[in-house]
C-alpha atoms as a PDB file:
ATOM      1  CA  UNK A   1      16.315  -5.940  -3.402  1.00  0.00           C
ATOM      2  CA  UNK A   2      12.908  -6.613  -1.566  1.00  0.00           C
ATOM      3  CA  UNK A   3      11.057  -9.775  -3.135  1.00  0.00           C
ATOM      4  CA  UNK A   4       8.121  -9.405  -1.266  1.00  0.00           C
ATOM      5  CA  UNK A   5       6.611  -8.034   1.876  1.00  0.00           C
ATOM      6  CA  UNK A   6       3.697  -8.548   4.520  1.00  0.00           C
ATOM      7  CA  UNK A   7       2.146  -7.533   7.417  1.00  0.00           C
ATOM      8  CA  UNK A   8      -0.916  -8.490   9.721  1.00  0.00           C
ATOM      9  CA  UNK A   9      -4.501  -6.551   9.492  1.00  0.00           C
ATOM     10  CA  UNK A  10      -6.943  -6.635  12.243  1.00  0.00           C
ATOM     11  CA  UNK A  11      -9.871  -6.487   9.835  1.00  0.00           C
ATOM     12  CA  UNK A  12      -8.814  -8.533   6.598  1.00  0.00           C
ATOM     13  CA  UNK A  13     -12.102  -7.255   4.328  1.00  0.00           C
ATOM     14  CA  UNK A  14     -11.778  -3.229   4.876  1.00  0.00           C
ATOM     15  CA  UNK A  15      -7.928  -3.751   4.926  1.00  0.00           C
ATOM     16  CA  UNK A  16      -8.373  -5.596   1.153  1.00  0.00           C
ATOM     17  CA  UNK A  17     -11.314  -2.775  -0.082  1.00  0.00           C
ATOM     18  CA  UNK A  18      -8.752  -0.404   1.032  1.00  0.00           C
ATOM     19  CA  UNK A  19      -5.383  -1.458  -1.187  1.00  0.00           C
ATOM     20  CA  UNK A  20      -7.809  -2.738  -3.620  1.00  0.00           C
ATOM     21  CA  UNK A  21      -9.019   1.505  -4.197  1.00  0.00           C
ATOM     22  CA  UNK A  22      -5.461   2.807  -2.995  1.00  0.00           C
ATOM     23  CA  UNK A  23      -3.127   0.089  -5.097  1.00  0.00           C
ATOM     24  CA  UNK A  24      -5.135   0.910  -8.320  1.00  0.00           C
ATOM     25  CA  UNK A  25      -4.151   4.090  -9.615  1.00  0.00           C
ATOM     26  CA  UNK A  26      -0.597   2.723  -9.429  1.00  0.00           C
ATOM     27  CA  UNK A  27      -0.989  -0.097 -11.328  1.00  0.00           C
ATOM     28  CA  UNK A  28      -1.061  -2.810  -8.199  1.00  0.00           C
ATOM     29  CA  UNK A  29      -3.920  -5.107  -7.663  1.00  0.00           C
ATOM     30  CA  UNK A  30      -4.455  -8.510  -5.918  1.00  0.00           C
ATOM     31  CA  UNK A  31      -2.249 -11.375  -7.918  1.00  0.00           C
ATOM     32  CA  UNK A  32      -2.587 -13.798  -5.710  1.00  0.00           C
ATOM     33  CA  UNK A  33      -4.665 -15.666  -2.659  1.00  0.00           C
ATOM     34  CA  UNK A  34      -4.722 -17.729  -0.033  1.00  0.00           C
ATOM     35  CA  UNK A  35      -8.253 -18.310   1.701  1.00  0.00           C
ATOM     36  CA  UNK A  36      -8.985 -19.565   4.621  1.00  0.00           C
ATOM     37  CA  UNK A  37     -10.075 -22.829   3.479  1.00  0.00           C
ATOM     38  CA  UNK A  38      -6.395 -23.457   1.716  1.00  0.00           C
ATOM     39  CA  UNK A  39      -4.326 -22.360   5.097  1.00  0.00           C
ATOM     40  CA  UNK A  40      -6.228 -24.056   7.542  1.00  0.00           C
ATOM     41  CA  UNK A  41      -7.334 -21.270   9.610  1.00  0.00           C
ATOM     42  CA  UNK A  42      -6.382 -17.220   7.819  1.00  0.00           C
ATOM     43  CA  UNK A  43      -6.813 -15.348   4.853  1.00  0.00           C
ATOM     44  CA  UNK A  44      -4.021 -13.604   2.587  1.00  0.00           C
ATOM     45  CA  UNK A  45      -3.983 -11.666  -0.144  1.00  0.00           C
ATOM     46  CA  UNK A  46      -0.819 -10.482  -2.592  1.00  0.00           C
ATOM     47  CA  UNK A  47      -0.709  -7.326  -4.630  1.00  0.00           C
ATOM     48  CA  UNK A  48       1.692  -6.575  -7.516  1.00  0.00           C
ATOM     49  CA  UNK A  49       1.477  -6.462 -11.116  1.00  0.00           C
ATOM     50  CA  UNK A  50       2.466  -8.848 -13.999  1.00  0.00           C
ATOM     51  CA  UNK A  51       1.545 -11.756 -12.013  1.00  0.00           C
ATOM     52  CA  UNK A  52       4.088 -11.452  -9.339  1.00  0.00           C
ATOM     53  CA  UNK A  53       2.237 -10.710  -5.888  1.00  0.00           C
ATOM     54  CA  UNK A  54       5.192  -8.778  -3.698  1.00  0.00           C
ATOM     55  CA  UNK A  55       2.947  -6.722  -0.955  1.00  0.00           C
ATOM     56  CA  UNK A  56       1.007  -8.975   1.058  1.00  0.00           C
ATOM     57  CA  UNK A  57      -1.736  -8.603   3.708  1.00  0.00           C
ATOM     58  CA  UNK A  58      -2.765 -11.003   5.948  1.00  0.00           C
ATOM     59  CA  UNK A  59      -5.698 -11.472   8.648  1.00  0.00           C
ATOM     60  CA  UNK A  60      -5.152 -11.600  12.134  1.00  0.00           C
ATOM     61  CA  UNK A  61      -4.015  -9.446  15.261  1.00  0.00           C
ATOM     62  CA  UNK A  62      -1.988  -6.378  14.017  1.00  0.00           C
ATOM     63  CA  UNK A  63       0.869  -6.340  16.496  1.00  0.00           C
ATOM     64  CA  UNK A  64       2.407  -3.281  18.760  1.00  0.00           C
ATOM     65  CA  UNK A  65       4.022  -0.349  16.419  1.00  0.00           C
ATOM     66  CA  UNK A  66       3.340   0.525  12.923  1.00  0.00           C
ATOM     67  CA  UNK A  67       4.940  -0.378   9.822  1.00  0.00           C
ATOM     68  CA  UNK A  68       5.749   1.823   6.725  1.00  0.00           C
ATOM     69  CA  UNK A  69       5.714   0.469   3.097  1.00  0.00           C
ATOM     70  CA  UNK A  70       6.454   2.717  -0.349  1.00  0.00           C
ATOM     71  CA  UNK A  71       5.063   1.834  -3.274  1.00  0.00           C
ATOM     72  CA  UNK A  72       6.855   3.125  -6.277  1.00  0.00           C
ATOM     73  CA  UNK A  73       5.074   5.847  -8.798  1.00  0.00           C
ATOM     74  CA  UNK A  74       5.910   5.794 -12.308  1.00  0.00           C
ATOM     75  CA  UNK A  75       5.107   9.650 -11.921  1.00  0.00           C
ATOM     76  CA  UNK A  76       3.869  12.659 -10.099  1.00  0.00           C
ATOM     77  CA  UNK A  77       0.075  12.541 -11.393  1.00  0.00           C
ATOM     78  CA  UNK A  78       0.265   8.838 -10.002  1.00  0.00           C
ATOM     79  CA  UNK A  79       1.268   9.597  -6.689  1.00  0.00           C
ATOM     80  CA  UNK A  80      -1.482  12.375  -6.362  1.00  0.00           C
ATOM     81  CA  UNK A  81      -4.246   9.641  -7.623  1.00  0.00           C
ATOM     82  CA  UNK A  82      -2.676   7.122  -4.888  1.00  0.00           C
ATOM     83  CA  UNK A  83      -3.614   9.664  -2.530  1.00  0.00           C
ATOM     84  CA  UNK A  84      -7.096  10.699  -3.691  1.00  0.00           C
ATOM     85  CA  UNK A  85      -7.853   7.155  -4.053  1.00  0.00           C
ATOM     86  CA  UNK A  86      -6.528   5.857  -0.412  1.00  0.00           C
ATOM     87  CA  UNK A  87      -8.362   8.911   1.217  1.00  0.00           C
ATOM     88  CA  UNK A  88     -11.490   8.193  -0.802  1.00  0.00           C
ATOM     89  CA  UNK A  89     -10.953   4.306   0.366  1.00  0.00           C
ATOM     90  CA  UNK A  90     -10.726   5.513   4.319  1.00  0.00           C
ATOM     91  CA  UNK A  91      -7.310   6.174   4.574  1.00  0.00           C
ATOM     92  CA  UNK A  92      -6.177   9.080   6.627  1.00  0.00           C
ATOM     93  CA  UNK A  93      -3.631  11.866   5.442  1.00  0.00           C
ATOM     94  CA  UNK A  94      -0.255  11.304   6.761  1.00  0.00           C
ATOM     95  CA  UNK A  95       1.336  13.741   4.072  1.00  0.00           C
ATOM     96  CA  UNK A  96       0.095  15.539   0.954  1.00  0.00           C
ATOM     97  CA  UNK A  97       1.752  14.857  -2.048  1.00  0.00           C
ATOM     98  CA  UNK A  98       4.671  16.779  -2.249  1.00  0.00           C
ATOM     99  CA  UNK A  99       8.304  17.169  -2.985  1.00  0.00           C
ATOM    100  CA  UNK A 100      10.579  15.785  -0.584  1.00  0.00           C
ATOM    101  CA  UNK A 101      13.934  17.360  -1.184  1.00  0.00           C
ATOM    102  CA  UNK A 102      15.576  16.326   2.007  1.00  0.00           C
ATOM    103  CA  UNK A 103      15.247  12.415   0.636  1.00  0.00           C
ATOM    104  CA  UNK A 104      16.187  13.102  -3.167  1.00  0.00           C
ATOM    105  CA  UNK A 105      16.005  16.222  -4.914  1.00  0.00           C
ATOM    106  CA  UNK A 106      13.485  14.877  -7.608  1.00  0.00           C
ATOM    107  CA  UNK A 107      11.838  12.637  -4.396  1.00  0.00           C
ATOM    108  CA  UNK A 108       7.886  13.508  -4.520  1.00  0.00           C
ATOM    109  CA  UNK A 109       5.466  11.456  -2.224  1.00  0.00           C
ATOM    110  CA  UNK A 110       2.630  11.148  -0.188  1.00  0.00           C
ATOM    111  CA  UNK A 111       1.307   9.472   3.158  1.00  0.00           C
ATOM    112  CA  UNK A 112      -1.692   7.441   4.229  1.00  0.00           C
ATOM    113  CA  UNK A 113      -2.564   5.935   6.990  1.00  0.00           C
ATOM    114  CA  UNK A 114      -4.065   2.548   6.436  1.00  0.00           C
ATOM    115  CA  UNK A 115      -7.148   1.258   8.402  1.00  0.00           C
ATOM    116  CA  UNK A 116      -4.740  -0.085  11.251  1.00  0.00           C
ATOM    117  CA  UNK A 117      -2.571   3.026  11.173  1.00  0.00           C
ATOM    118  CA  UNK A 118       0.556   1.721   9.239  1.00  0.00           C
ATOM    119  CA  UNK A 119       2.215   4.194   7.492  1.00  0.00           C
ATOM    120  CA  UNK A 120       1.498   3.855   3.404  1.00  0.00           C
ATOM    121  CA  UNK A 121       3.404   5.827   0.557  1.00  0.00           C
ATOM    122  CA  UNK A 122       3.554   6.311  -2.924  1.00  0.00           C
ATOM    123  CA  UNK A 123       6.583   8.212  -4.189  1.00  0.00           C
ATOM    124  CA  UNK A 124       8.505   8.766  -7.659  1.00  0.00           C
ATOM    125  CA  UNK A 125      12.237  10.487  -8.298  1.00  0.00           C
ATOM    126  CA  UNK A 126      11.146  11.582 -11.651  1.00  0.00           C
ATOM    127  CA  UNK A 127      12.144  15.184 -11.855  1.00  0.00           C
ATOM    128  CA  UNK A 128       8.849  17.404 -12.025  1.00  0.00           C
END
């Protein structure tokens, strides 16, 4: 339903090192960019797969609140290397991988907070 989504990061570099180690084990990397010198004044960078950028990150002021993004797993063992690779990258655990019955009976995820605290997942509903 979602074609693509974005948010604000106070510190555009660690925010990209970050997804760039946390986005990998899933399959997700950087498809697309916008520098500085092509918008005039901030950078942005797209992550997705197949050539179609759908999570975006973009430098300037994060504003009030957090904001909570899932990226889908295509399995268990990828969810658990989302997490070992986003707490590896600086994240901070928001949630061990784990099932999450209450959601889905086959739901399994895990949490990370990103380097300005929004909430990032990783979850699959493929039965264990």
């Amino acid at each position: 339903m979602l074609d693509h989504i974005g948010f604000r990061v106070r510190d555009f570099e660690r925010s990209r090192a970050f997804y760039d180690k946390a986005l990998a084990p899933l399959g997700y990397s950087v498809q697309k960019e916008a520098t500085r010198e092509m918008t005039g004044g901030t950078a942005h960078c797209g992550y997705g797969a197949d050539g179609r950028p759908q999570f975006w990150i973009g430098e300037g002021e994060a504003k009030d609140g957090t904001f909570h993004v899932a990226f889908a797993a295509k399995s268990r063992a990828d969810v658990d290397a989302f997490y070992a690779a986003a707490l590896a990258a600086g994240g901070r655990d928001n949630g061990a991988p784990g099932v999450r019955a209450y959601y889905h009976p086959d739901y399994y995820g895990a949490y990370v907070l990103d380097p300005d605290g929004h909430n990032v997942e990783a979850c699959c509903r493929v039965p264990g």
